[in-house]
PDB file of N, CA and C in Angstrom:
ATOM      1  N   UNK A   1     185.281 201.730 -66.825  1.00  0.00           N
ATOM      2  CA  UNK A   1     185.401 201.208 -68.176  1.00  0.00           C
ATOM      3  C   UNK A   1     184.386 201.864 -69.106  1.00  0.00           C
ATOM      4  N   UNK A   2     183.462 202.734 -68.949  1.00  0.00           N
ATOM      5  CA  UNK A   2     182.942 203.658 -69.794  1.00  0.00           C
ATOM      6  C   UNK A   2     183.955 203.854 -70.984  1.00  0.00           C
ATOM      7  N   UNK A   3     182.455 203.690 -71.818  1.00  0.00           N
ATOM      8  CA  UNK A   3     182.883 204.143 -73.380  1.00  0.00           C
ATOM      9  C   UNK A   3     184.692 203.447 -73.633  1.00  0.00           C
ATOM     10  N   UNK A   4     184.987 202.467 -72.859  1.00  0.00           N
ATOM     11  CA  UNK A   4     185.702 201.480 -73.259  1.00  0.00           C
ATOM     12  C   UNK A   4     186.168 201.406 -75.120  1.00  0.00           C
ATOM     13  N   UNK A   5     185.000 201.104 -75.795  1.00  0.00           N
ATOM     14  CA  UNK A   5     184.563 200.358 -76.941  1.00  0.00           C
ATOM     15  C   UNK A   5     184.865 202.034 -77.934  1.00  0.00           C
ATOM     16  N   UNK A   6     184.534 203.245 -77.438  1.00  0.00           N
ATOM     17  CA  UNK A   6     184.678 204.662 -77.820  1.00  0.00           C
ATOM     18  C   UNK A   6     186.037 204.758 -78.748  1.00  0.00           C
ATOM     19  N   UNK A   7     186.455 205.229 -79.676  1.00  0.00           N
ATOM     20  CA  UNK A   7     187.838 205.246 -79.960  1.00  0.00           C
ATOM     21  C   UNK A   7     188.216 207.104 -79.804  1.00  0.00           C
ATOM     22  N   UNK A   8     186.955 207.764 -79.283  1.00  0.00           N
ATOM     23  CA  UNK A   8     186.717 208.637 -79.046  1.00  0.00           C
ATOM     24  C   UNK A   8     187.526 209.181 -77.760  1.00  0.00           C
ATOM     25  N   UNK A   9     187.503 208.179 -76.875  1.00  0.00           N
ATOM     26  CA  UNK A   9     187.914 208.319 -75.415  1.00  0.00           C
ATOM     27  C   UNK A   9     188.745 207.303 -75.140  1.00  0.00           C
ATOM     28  N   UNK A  10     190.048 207.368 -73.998  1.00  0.00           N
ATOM     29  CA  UNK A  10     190.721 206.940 -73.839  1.00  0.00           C
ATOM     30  C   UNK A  10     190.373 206.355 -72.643  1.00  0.00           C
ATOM     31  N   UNK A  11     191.043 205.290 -72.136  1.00  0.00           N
ATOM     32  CA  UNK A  11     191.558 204.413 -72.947  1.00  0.00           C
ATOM     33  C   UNK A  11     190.494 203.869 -73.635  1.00  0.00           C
ATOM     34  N   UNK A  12     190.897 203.141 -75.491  1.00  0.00           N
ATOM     35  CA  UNK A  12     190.008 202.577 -76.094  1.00  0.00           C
ATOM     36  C   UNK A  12     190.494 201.189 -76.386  1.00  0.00           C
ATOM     37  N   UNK A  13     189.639 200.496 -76.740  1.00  0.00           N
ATOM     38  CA  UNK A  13     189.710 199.038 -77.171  1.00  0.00           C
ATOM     39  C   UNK A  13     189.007 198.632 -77.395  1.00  0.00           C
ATOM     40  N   UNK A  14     188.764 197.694 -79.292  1.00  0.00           N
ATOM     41  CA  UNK A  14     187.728 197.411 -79.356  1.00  0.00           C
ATOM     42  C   UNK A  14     187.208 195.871 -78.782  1.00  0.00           C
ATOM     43  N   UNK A  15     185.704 195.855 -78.534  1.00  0.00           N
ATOM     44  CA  UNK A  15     185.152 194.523 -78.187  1.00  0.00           C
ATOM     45  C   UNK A  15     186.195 193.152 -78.672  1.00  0.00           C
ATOM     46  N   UNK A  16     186.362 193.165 -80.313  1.00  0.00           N
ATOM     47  CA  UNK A  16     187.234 192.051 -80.186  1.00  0.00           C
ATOM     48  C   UNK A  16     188.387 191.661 -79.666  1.00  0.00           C
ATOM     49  N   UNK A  17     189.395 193.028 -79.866  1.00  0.00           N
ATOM     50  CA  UNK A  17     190.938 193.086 -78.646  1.00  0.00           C
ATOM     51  C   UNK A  17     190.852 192.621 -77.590  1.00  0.00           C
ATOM     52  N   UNK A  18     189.271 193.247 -76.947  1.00  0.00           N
ATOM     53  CA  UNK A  18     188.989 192.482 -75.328  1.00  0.00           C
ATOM     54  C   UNK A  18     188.780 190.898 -75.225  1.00  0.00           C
ATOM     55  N   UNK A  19     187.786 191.025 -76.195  1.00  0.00           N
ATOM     56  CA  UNK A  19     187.481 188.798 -75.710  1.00  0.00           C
ATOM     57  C   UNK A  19     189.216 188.310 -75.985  1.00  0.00           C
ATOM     58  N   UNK A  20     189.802 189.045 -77.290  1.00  0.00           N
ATOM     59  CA  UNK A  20     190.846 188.316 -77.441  1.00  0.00           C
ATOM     60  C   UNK A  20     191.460 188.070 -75.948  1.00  0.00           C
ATOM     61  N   UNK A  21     191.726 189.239 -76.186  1.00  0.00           N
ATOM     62  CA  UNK A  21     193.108 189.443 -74.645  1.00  0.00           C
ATOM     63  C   UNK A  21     192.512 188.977 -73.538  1.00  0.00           C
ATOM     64  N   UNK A  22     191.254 188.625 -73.247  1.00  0.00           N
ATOM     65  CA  UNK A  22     190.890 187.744 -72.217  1.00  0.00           C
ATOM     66  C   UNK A  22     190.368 186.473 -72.591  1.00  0.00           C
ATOM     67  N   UNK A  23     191.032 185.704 -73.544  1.00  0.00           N
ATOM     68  CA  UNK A  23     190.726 184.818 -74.006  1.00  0.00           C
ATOM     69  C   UNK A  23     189.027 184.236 -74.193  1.00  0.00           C
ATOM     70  N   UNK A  24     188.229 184.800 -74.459  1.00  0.00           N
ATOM     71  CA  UNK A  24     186.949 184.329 -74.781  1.00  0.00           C
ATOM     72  C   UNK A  24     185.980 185.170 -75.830  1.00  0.00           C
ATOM     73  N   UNK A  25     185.011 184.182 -75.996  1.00  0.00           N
ATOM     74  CA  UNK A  25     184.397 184.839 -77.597  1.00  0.00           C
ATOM     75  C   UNK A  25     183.503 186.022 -77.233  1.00  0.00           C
ATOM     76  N   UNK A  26     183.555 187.074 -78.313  1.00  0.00           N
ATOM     77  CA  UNK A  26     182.880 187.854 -78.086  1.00  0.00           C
ATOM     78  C   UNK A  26     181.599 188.209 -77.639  1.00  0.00           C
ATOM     79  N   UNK A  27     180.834 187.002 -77.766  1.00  0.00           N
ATOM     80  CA  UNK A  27     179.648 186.986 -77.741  1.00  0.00           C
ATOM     81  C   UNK A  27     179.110 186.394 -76.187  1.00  0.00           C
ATOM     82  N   UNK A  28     180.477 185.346 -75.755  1.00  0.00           N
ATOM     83  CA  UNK A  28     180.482 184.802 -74.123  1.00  0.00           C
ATOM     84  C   UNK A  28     180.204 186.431 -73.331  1.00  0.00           C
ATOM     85  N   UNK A  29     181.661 186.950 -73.912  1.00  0.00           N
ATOM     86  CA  UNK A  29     182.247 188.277 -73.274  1.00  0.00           C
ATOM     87  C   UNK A  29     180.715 189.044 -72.992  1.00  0.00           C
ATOM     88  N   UNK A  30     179.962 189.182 -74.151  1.00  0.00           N
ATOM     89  CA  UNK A  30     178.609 190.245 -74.123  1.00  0.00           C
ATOM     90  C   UNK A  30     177.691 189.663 -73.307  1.00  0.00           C
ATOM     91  N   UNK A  31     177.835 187.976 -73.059  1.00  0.00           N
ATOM     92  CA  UNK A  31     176.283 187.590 -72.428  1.00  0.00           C
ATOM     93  C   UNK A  31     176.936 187.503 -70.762  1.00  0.00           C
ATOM     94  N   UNK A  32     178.369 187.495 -70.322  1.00  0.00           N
ATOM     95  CA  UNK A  32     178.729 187.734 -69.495  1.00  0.00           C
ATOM     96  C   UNK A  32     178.518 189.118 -68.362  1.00  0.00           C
ATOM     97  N   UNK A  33     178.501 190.087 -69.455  1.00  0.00           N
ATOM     98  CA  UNK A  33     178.717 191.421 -68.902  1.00  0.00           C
ATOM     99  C   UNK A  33     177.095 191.839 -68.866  1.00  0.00           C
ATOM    100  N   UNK A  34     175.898 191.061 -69.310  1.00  0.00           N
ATOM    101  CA  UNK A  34     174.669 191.224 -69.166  1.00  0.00           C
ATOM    102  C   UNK A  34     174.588 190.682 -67.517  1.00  0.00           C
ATOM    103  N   UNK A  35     174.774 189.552 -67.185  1.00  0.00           N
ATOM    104  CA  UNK A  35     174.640 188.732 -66.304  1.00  0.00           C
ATOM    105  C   UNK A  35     175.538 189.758 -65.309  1.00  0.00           C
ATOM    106  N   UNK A  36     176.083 189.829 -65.332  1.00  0.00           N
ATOM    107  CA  UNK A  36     177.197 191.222 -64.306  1.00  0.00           C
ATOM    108  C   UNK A  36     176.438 192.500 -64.106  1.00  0.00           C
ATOM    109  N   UNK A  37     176.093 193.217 -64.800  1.00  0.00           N
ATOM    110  CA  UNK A  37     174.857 194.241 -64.852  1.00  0.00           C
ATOM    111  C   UNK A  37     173.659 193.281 -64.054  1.00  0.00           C
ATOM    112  N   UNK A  38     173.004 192.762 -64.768  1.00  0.00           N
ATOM    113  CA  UNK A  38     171.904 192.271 -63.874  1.00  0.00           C
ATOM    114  C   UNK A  38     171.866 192.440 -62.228  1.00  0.00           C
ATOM    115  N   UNK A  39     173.363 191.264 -61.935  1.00  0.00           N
ATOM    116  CA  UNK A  39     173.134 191.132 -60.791  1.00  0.00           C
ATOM    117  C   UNK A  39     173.552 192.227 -60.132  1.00  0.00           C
ATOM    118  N   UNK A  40     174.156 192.931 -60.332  1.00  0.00           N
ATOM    119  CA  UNK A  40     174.957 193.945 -59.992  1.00  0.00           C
ATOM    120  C   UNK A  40     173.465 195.324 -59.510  1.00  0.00           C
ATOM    121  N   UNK A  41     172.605 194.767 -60.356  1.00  0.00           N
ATOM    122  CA  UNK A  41     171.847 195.918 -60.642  1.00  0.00           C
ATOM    123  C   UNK A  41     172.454 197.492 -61.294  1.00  0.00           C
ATOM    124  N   UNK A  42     172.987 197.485 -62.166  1.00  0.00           N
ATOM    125  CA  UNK A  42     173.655 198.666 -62.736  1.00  0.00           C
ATOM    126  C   UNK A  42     173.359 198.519 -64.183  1.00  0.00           C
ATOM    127  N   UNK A  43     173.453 199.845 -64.636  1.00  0.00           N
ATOM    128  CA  UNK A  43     173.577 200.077 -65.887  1.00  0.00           C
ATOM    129  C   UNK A  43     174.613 200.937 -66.882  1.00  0.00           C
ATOM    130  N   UNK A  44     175.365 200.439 -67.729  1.00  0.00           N
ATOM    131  CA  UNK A  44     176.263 201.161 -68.642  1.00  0.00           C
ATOM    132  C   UNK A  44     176.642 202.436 -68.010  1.00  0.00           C
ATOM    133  N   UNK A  45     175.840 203.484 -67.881  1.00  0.00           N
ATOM    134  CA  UNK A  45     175.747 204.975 -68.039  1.00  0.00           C
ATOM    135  C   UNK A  45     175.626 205.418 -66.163  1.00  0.00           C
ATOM    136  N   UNK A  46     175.735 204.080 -65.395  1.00  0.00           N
ATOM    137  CA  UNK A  46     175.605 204.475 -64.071  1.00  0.00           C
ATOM    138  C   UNK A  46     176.755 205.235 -63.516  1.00  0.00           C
ATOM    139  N   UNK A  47     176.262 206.300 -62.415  1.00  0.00           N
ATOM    140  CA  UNK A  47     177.095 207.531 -62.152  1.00  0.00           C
ATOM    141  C   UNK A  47     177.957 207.314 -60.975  1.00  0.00           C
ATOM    142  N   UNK A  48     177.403 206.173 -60.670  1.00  0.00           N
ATOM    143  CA  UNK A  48     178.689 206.078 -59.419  1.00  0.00           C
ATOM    144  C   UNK A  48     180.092 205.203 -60.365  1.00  0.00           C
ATOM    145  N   UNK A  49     179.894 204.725 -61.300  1.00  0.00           N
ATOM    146  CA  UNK A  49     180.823 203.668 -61.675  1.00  0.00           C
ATOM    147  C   UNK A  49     181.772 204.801 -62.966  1.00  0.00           C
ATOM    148  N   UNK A  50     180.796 205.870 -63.246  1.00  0.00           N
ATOM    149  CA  UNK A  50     181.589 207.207 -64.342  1.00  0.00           C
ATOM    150  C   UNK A  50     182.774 207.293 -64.020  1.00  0.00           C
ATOM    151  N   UNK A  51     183.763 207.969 -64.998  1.00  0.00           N
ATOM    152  CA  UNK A  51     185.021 208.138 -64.750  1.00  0.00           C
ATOM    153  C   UNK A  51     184.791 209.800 -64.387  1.00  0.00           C
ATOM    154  N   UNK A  52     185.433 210.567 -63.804  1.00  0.00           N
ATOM    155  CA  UNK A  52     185.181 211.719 -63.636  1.00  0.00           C
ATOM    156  C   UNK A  52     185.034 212.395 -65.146  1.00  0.00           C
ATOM    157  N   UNK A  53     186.468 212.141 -65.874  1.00  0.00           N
ATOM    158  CA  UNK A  53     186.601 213.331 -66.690  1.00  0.00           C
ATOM    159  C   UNK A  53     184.807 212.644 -68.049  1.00  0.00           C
ATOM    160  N   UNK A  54     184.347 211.939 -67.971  1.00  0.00           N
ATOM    161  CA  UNK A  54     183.040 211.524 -68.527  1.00  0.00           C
ATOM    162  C   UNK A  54     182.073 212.364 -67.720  1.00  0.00           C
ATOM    163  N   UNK A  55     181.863 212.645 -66.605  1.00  0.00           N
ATOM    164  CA  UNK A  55     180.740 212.834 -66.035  1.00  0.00           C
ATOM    165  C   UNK A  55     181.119 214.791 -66.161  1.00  0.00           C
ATOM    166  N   UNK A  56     182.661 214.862 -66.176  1.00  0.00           N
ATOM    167  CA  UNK A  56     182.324 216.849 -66.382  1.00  0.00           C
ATOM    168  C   UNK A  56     181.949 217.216 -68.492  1.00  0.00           C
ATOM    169  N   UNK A  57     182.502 215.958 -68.633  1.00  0.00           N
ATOM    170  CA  UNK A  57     181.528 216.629 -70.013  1.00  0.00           C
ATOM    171  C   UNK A  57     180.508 216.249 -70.436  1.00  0.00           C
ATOM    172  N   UNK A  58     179.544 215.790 -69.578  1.00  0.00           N
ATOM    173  CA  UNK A  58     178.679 215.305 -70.048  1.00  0.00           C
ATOM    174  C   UNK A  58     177.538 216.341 -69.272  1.00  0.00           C
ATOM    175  N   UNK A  59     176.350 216.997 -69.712  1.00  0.00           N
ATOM    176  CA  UNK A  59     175.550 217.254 -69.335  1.00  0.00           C
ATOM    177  C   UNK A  59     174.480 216.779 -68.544  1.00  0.00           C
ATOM    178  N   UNK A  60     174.016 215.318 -68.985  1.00  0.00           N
ATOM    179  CA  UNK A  60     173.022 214.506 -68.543  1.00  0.00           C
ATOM    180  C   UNK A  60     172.935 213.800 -67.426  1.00  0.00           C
ATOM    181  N   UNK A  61     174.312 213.911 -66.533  1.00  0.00           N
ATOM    182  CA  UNK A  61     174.625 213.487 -64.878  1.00  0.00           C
ATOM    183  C   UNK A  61     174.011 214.614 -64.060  1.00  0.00           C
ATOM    184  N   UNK A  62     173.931 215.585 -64.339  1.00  0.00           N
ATOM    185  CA  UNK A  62     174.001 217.255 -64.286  1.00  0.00           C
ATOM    186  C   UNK A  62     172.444 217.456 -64.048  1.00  0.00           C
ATOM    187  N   UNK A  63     171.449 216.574 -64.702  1.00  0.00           N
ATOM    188  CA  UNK A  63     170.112 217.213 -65.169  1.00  0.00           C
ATOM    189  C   UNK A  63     169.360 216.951 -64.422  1.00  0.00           C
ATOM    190  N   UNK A  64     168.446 217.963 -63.073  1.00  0.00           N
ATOM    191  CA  UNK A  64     167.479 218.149 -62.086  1.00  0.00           C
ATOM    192  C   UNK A  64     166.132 218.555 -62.575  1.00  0.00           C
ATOM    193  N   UNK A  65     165.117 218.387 -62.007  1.00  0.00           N
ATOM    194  CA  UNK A  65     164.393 218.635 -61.879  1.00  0.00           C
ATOM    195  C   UNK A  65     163.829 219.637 -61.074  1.00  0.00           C
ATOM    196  N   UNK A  66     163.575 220.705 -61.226  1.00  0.00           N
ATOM    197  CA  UNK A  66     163.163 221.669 -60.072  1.00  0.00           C
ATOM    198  C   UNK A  66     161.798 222.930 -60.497  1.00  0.00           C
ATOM    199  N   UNK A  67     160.542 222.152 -59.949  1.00  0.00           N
ATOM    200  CA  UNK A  67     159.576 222.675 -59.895  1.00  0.00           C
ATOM    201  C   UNK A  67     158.976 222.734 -61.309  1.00  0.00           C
ATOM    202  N   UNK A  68     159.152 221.304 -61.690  1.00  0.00           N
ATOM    203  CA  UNK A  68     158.471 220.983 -63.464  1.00  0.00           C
ATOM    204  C   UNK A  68     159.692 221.763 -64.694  1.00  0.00           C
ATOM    205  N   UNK A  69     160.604 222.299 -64.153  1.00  0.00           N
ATOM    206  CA  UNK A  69     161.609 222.686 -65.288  1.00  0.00           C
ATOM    207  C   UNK A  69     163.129 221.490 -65.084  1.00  0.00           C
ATOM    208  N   UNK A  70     163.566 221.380 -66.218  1.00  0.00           N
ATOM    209  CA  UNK A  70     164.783 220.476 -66.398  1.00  0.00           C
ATOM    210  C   UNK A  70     165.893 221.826 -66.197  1.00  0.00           C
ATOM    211  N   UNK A  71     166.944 221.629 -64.981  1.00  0.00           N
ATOM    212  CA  UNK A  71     167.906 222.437 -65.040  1.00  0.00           C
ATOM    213  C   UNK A  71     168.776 222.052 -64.891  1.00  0.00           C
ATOM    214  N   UNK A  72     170.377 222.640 -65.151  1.00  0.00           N
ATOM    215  CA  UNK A  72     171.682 222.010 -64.703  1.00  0.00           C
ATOM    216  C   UNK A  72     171.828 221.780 -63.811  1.00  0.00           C
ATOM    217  N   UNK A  73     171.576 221.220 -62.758  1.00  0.00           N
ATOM    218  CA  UNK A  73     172.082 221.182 -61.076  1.00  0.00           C
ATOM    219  C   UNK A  73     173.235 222.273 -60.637  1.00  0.00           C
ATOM    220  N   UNK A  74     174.357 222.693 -61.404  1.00  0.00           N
ATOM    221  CA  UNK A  74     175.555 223.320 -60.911  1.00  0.00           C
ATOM    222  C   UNK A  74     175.401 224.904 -61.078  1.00  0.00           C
ATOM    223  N   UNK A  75     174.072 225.071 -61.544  1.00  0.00           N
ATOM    224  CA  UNK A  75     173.752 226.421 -62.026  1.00  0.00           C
ATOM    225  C   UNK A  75     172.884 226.826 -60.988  1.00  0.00           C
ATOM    226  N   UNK A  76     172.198 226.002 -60.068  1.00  0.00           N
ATOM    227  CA  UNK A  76     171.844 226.078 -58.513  1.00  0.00           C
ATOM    228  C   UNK A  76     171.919 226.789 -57.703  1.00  0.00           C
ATOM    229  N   UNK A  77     171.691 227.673 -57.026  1.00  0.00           N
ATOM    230  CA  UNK A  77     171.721 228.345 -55.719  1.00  0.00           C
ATOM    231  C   UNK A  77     172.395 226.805 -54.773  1.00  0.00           C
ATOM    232  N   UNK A  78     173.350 227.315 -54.284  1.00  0.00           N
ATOM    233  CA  UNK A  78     174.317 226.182 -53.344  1.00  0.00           C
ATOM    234  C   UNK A  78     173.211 225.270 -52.587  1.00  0.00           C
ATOM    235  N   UNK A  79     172.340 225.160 -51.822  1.00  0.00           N
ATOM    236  CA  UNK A  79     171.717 224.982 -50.835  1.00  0.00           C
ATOM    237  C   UNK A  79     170.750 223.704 -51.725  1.00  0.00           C
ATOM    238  N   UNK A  80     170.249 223.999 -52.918  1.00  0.00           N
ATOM    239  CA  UNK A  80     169.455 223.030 -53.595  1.00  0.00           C
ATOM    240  C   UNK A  80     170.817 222.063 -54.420  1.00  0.00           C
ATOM    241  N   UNK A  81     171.845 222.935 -54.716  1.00  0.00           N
ATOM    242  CA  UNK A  81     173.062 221.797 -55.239  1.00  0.00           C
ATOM    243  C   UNK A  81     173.671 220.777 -54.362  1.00  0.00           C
ATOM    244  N   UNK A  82     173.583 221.306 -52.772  1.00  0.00           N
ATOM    245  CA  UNK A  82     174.378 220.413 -52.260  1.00  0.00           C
ATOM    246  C   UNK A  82     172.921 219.164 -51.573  1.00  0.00           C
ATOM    247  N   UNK A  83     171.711 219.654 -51.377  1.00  0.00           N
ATOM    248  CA  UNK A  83     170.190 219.022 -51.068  1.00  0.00           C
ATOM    249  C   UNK A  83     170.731 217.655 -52.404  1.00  0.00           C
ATOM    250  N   UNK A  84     170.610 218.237 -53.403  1.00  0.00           N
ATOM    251  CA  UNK A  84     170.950 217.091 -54.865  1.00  0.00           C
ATOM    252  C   UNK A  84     172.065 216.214 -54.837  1.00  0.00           C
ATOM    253  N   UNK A  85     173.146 216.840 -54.553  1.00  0.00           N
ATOM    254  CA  UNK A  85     174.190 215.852 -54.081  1.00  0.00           C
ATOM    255  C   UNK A  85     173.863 214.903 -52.919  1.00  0.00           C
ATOM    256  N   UNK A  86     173.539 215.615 -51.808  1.00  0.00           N
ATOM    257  CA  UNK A  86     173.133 214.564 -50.757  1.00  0.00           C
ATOM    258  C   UNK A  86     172.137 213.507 -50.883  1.00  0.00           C
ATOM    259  N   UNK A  87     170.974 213.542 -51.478  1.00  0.00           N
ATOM    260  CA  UNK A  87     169.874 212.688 -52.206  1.00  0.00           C
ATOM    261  C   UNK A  87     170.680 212.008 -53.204  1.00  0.00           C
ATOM    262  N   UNK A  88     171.904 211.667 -53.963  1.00  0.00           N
ATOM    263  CA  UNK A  88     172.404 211.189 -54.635  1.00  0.00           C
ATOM    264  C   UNK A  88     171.901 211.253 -56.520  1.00  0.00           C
ATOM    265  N   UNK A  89     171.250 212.856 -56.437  1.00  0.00           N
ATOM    266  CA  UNK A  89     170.565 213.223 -57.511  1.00  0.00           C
ATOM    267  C   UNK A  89     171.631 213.390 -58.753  1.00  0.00           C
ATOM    268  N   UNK A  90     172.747 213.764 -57.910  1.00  0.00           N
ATOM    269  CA  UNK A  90     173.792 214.336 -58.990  1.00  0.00           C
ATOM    270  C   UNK A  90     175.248 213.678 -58.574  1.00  0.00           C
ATOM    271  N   UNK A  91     176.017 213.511 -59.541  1.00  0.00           N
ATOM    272  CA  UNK A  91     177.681 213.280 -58.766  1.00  0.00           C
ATOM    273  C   UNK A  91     177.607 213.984 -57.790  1.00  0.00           C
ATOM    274  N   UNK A  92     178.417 213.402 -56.663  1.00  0.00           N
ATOM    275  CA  UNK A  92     179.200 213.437 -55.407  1.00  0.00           C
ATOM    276  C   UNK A  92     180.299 214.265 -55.448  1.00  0.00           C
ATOM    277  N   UNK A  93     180.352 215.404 -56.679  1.00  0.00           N
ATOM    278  CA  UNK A  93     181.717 216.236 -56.364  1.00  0.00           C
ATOM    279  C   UNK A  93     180.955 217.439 -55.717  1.00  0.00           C
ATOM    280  N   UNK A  94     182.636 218.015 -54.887  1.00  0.00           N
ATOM    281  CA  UNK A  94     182.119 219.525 -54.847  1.00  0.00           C
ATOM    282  C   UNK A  94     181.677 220.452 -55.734  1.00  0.00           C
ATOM    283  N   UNK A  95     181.367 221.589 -55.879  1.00  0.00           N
ATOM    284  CA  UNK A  95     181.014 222.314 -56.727  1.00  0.00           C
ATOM    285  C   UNK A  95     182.056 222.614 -57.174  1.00  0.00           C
ATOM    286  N   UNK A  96     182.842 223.189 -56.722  1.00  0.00           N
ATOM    287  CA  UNK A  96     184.176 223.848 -56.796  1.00  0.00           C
ATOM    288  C   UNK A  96     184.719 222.766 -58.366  1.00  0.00           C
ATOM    289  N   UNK A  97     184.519 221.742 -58.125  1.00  0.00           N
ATOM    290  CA  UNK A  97     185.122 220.412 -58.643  1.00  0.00           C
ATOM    291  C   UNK A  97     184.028 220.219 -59.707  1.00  0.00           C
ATOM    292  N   UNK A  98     182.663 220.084 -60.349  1.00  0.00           N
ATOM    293  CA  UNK A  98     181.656 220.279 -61.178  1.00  0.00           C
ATOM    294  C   UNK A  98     182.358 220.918 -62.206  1.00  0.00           C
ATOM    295  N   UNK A  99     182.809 221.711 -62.318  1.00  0.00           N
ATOM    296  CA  UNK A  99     183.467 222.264 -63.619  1.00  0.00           C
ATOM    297  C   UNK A  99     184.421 222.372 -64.257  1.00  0.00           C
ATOM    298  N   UNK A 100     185.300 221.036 -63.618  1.00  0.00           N
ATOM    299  CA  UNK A 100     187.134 220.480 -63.726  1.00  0.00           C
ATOM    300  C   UNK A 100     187.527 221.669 -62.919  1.00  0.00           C
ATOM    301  N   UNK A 101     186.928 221.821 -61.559  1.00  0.00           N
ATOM    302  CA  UNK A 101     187.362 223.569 -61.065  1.00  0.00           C
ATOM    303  C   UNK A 101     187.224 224.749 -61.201  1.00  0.00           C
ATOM    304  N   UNK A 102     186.880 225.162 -62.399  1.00  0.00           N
ATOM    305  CA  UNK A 102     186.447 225.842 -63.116  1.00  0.00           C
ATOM    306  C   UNK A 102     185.043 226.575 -63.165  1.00  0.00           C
ATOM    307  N   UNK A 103     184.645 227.519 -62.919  1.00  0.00           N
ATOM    308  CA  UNK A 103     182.973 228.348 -63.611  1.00  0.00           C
ATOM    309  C   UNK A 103     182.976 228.728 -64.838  1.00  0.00           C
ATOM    310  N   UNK A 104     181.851 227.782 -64.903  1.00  0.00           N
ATOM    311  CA  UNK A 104     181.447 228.439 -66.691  1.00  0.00           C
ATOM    312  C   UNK A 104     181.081 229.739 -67.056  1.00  0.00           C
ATOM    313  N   UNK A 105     180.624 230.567 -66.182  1.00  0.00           N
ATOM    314  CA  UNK A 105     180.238 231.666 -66.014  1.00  0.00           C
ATOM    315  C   UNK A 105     181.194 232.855 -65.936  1.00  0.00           C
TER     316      UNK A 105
END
């Protein structure tokens, strides 16, 4: 349900369509979905819950750390990309799959 609320991204719908169509007030709806996060321990922007096509355009799922520099993870020598995947540093796709299939290069 990322970027749900987006009219940017599909599917969209705004906050009020939702309480409507699930019958409750908007504001239940918001202190609900706090209490769900909480317990859940998650947050909005968490990468296991991303939709794929969110997480290949987005840069910031992508962003490692390696030896005090910020780098793309997929721009990697294989061996530190798949080390990152396995540590759960980065999405869980193949590489092959990191770029809708595709090399940017």
């Amino acid at each position: 349900m990322n970027f749900l609320f987006d009219p940017s991204h599909g599917p969209h719908l705004t906050a009020d369509a939702l309480a409507t169509r699930i019958g409750v007030a908007k504001s239940t709806m918001a202190n609900k979905a706090r209490v769900i996060l909480q317990a859940l321990d998650v947050s909005e922007f968490d990468l296991e819950f991303s939709r794929r096509e969110i997480l290949m355009s987005s840069p910031v799922p992508w962003l490692v750390e390696v030896d005090g520099i910020i780098m793309d993870a997929r721009d990697l020598p294989d061996s530190l990309y798949d080390e990152a995947r396995r540590r759960g540093l980065i999405p869980d796709l193949p590489r092959g799959e990191a770029y809708n299939g595709t090399t940017p290069h």
